[in-house]
Protein backbone atom coordinates (compact mmCIF):
# COMPACT_ATOMS: atom_id res chain seq x y z
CA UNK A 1 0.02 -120.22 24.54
CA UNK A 2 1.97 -117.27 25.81
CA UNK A 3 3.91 -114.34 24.40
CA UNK A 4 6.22 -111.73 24.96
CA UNK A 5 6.76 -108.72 23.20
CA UNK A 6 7.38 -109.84 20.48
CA UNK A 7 5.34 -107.34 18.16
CA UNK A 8 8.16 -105.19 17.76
CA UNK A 9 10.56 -107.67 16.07
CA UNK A 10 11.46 -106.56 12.39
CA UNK A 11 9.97 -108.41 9.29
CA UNK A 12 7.24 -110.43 11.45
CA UNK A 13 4.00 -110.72 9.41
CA UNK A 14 1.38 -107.90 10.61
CA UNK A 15 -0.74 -108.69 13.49
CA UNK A 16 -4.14 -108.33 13.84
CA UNK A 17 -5.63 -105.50 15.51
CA UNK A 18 -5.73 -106.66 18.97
CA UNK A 19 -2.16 -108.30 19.01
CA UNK A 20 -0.74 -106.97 21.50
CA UNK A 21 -3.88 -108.18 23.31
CA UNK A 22 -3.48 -111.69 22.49
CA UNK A 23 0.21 -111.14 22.94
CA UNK A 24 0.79 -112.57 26.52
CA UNK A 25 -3.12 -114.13 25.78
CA UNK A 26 -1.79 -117.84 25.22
CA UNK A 27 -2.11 -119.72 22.57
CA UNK A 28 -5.68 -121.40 21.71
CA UNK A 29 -6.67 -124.38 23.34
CA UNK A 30 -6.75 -127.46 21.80
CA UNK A 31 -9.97 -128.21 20.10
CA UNK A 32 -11.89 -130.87 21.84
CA UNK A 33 -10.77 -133.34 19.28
CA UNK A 34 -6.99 -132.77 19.88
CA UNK A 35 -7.11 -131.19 23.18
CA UNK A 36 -4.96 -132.45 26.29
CA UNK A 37 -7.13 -135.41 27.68
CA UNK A 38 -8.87 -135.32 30.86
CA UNK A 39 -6.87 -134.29 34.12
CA UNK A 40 -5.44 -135.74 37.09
CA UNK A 41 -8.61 -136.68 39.89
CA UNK A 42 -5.80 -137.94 42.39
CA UNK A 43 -2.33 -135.70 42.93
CA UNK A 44 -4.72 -132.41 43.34
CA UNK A 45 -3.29 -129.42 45.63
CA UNK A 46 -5.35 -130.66 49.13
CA UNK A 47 -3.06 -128.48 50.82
CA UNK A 48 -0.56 -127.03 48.60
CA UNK A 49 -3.86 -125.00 46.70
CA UNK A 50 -5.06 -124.19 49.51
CA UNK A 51 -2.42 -122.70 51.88
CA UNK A 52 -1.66 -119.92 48.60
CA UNK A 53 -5.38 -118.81 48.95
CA UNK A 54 -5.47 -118.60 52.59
CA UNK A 55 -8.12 -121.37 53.50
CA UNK A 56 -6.12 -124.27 53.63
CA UNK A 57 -8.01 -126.94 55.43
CA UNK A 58 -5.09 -129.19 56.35
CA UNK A 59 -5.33 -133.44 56.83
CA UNK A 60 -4.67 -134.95 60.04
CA UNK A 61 -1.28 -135.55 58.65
CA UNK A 62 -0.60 -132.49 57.94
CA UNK A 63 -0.34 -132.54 54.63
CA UNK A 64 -1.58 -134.04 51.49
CA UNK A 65 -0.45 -137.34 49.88
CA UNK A 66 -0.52 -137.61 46.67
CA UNK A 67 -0.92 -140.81 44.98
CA UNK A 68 1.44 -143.39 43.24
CA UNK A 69 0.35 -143.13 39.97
CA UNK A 70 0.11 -139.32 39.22
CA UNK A 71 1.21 -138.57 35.56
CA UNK A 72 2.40 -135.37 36.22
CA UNK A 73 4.66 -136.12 39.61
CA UNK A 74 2.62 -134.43 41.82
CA UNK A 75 1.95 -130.91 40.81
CA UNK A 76 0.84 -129.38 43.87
CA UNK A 77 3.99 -130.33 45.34
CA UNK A 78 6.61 -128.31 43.02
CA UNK A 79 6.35 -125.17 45.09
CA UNK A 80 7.59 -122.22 44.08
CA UNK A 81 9.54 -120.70 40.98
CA UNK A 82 11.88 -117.72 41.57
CA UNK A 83 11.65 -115.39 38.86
CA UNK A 84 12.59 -111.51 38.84
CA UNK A 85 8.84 -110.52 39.09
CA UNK A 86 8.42 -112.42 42.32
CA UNK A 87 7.74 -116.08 43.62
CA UNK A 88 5.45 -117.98 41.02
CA UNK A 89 3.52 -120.93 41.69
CA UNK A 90 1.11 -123.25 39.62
CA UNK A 91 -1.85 -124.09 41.93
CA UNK A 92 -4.12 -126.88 40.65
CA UNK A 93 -7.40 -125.47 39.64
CA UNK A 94 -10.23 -126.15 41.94
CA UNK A 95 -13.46 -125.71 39.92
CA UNK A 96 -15.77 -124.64 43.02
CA UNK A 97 -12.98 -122.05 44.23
CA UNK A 98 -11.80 -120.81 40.59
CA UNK A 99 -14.33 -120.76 38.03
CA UNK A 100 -15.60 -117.64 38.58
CA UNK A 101 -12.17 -115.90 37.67
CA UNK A 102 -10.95 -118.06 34.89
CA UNK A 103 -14.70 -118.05 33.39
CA UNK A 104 -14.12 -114.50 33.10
CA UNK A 105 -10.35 -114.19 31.50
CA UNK A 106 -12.20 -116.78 28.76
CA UNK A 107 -14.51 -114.09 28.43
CA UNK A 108 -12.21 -111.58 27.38
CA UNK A 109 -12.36 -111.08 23.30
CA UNK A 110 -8.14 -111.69 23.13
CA UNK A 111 -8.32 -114.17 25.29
CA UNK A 112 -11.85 -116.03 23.64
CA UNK A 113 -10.55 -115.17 20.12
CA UNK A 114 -7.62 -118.50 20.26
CA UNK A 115 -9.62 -120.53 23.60
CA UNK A 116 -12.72 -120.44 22.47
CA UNK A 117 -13.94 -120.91 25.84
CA UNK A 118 -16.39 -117.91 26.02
CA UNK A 119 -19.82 -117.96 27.45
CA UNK A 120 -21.67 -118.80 30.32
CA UNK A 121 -19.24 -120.38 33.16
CA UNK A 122 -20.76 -123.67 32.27
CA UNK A 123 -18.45 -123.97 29.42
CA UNK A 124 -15.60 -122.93 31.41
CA UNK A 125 -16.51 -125.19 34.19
CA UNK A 126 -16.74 -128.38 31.57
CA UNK A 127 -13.77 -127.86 30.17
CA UNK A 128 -11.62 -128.10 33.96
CA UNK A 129 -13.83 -130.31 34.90
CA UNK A 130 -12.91 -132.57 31.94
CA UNK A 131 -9.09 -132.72 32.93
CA UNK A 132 -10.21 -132.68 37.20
CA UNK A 133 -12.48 -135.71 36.84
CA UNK A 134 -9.82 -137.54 33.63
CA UNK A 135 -6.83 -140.21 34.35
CA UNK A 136 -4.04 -137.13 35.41
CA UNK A 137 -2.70 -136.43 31.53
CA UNK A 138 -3.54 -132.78 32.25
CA UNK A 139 -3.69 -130.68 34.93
CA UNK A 140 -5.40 -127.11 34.93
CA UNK A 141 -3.58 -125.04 37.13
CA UNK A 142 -3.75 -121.24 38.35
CA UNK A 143 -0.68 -119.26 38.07
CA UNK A 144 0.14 -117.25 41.24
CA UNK A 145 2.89 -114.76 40.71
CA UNK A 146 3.59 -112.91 44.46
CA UNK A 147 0.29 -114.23 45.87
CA UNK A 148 -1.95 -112.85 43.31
CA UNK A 149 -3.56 -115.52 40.36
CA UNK A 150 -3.01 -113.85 37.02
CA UNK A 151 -2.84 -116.78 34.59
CA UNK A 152 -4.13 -119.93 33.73
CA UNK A 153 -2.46 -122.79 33.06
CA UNK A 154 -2.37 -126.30 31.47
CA UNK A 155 0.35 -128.71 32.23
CA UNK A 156 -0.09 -132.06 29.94
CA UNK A 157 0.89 -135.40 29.14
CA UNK A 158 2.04 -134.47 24.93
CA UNK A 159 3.44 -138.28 24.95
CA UNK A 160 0.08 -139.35 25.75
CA UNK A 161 -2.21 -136.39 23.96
CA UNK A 162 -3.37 -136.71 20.41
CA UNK A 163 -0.98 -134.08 19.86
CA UNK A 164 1.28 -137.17 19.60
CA UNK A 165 -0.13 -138.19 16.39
CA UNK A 166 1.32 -135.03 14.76
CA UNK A 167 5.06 -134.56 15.73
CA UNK A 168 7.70 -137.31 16.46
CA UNK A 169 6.94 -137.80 20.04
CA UNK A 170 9.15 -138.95 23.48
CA UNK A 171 8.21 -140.71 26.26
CA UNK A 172 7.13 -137.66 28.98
CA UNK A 173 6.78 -135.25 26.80
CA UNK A 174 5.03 -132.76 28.82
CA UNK A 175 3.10 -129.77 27.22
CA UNK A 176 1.90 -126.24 28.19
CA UNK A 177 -0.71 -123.98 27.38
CA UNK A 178 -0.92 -120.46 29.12
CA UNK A 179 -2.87 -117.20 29.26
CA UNK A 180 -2.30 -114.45 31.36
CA UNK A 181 -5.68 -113.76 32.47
CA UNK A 182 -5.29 -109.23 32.95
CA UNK A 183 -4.53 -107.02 30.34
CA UNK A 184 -2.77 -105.07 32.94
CA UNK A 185 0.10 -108.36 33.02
CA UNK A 186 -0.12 -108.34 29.06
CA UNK A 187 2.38 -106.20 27.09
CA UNK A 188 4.81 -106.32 29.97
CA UNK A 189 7.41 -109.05 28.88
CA UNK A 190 5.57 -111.51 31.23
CA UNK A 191 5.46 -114.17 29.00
CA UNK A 192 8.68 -115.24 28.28
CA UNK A 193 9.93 -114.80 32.04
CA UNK A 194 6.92 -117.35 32.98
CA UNK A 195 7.20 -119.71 30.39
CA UNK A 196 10.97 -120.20 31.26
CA UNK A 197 9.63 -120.35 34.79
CA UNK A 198 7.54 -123.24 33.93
CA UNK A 199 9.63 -125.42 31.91
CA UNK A 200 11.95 -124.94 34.64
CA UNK A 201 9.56 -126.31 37.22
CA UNK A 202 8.57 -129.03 34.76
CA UNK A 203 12.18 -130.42 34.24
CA UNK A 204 13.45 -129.96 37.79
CA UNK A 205 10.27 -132.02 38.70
CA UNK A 206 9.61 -134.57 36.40
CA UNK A 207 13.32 -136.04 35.98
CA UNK A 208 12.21 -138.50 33.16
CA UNK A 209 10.89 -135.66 30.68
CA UNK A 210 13.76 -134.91 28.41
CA UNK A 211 11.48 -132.29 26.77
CA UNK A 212 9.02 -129.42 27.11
CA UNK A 213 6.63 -128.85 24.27
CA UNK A 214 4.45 -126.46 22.94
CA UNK A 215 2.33 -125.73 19.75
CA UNK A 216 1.36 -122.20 19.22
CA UNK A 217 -0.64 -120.62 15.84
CA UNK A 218 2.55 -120.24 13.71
CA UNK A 219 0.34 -116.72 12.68
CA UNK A 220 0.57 -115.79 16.17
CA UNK A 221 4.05 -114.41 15.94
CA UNK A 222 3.53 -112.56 19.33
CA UNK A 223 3.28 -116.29 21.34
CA UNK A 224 6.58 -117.81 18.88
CA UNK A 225 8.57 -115.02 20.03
CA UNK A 226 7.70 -115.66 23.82
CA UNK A 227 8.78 -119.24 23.53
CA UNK A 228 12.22 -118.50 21.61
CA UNK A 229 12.51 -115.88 24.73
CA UNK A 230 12.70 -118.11 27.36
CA UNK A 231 14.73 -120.74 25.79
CA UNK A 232 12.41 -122.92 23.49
CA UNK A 233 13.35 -123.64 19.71
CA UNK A 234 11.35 -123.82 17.17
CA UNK A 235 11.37 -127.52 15.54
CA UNK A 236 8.99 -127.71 12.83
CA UNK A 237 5.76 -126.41 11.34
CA UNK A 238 2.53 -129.25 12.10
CA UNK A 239 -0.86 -129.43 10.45
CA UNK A 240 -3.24 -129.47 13.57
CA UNK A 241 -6.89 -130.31 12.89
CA UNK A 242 -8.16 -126.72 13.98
CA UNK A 243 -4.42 -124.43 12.53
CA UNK A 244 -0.96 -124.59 11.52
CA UNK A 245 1.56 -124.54 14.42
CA UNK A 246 4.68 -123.60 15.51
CA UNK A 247 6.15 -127.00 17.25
CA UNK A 248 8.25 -125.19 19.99
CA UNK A 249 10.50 -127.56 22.32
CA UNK A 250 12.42 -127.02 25.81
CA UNK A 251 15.45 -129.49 25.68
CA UNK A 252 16.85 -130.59 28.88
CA UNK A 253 20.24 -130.76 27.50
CA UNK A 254 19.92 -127.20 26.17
CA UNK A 255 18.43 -125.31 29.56
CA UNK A 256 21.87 -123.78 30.64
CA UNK A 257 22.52 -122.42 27.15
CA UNK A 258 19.07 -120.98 25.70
């Protein structure tokens, strides 16, 4: 998941060389085995995906209807976030329109060193479609900050997730996992200012989740930081199949204070 700068703070362990790479990078996807379950095939962006990219191809209606039983309320729907970098949006991915970019931020060595995802866009493309074609637990979404895409996204069911299995979970527990897809956005504070961004959207949209969550490599001190930056805490450590985490959580109750 995401970072700030964070490689500066005093008595952090050493990073790698490449940190400050993997700094606003993300934190590593979940391996298949733990990874947020297949995606939302119903409440995708019809219109709301489409009008940030230019080619919107609106419904007689209008506008797009999403359906009754999306996990997520309706992603495409949140609109915008206003942050002091510019208007940021989370566009649901659209495999045929997007694989081609995110295929190649996977590709990038700080970005393939915690995703895992490099390769041919085949594996890129298997892994959205996994969540596009699933039941709605997680949706893959493009992050748009002043009409450009510069990070990827994944917005996820963590009451539902195996990630469940490991940490005292709530009902609506909803979980994030970021990159920022440039180097050119990494190293600049981005991070924390979009994760904030994000939980924001999350709990001014989804009025039943009490909670945002996140799991980042507890080595990856760079990502920890990020979170603590835009208001998470840091709960406990959890043995994950594939690493040992940092359990990071976004309380409701605490958003005006941290």
């Amino acid at each position: 998941m995401s970072p700030t700068d964070a490689s500066t703070d005093a008595g952090t362990e050493p990073v790698t060389a490449g940190a400050t790479d993997f700094e606003e990078t993300l934190d590593p996807r979940q391996p298949d085995e733990l990874g947020p379950p297949p995606p939302p095939s119903d409440g995708r962006p019809a219109r709301a995906a489409a009008d940030l990219r230019g080619d919107a191809h609106p419904t007689a209606g209008g506008a797009a209807t999403p359906t009754p039983e999306d996990l997520l309320d309706h992603i495409a729907a949140w609109g915008p976030a206003a942050t002091d970098v510019g208007a940021f949006h989370l566009v649901p991915v659209r495999p045929e329109h997007d694989l081609t970019l995110i295929s190649r931020w996977m590709n990038d060595p700080a970005v393939a060193a915690f995703w895992e995802l490099a390769g041919p866009p085949s594996v890129t493309d298997a892994h959205l479609r996994a969540q596009c074609d699933g039941d709605g637990r997680s949706v893959p979404c493009l992050g748009v900050l002043a009409g450009t895409p510069m990070s990827y996204w994944e917005i996820y069911r963590a009451d539902l997730d195996p990630l469940a299995r490991h940490y005292p979970a709530r009902p609506h527990d909803t979980g994030i996992h970021l990159l920022i897809g440039g180097a050119a956005d990494r190293g600049r504070g981005l991070g924390s200012t979009l994760l904030r961004a994000v939980a924001d959207l999350v709990l001014d949209h989804r009025p039943s989740c009490a909670r945002v969550v996140a799991e980042p490599d507890l080595r990856n001190t760079p990502s920890v930081s990020a979170f603590l930056g835009a208001g998470f805490r840091f709960a406990d450590e959890v043995d994950l199949p594939d690493k040992r985490a940092a359990l990071m959580i976004r309380d409701r109750a605490l958003r005006d204070l941290l």
